[in-house]
Protein backbone atom coordinates (compact mmCIF):
# COMPACT_ATOMS: atom_id res chain seq x y z
CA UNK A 1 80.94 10.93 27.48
CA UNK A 2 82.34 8.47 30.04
CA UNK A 3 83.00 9.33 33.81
CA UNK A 4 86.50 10.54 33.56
CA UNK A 5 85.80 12.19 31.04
CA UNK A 6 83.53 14.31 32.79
CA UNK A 7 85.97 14.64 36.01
CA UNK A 8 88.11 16.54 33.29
CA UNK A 9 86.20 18.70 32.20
CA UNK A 10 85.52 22.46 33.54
CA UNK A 11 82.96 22.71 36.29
CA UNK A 12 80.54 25.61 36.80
CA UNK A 13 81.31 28.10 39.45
CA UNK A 14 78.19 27.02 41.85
CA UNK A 15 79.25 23.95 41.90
CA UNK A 16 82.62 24.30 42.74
CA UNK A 17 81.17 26.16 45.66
CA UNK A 18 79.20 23.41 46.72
CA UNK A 19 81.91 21.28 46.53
CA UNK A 20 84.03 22.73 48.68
CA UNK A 21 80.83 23.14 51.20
CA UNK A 22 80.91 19.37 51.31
CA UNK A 23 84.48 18.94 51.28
CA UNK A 24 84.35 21.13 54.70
CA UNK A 25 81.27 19.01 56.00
CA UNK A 26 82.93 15.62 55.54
CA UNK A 27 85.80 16.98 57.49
CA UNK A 28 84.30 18.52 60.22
CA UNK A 29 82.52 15.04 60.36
CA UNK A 30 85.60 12.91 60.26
CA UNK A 31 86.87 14.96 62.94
CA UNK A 32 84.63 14.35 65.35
CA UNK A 33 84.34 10.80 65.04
CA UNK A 34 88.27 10.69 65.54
CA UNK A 35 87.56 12.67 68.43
CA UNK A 36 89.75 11.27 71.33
CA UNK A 37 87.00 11.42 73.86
CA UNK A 38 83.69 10.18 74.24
CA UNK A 39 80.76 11.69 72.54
CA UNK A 40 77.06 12.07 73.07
CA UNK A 41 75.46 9.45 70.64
CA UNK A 42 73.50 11.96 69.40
CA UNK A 43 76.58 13.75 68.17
CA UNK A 44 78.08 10.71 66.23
CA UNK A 45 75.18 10.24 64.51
CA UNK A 46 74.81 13.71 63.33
CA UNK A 47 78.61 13.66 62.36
CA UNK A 48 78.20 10.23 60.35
CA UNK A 49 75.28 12.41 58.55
CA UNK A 50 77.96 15.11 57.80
CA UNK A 51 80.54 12.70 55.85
CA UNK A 52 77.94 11.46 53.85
CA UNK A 53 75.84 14.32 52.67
CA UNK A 54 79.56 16.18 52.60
CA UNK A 55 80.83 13.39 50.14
CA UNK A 56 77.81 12.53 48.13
CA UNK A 57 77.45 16.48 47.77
CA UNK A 58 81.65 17.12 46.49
CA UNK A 59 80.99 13.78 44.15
CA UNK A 60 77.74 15.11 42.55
CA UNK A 61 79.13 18.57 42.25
CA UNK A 62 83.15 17.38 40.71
CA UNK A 63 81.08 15.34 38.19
CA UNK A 64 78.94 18.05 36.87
CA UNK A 65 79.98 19.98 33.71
CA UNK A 66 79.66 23.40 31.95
CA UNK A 67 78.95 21.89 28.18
CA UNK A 68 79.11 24.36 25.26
CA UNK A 69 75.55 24.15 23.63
CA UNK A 70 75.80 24.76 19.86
CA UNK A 71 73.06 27.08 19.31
CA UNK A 72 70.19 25.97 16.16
CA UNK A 73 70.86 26.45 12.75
CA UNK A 74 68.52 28.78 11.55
CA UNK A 75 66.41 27.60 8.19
CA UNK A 76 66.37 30.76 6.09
CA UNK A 77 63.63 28.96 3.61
CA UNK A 78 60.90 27.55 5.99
CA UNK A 79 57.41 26.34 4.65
CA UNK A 80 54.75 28.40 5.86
CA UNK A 81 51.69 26.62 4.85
């Protein structure tokens, strides 16, 4: 299975949470390093920490996939030795 593939497919209801988690991190990071006014360098740090971890976690999560798992075929005439 390639990557876009896997972007097509379904993707389980946790992660869709988490990926709008870091969807709203990365934003409320982007905004306040296009804050019009100067900021504690503290506080730009922290928000270049929040795009990040918000993007890495909405990548990892949109690229994760609920796969069908075809269950065992059961062997009605095993050898019991």
């Amino acid at each position: 299975m390639n990557i876009l593939d896997r972007f097509k497919k379904p993707t389980p209801k946790f992660f869709r949470t988490m990926r709008n988690l870091g969807i709203g991190l990365a934003t409320v990071g982007g905004t306040l390093l296009a804050a019009p006014i100067t900021l504690p360098a503290w506080l730009v740090s922290a928000a270049t920490y929040l795009v990040v971890a918000g993007t890495v976690a909405s990548a990892v999560s949109q690229a994760t996939v609920e796969e069908e798992v075809a269950p065992k075929p059961q062997n009605p005439k095993q050898n019991v030795n």
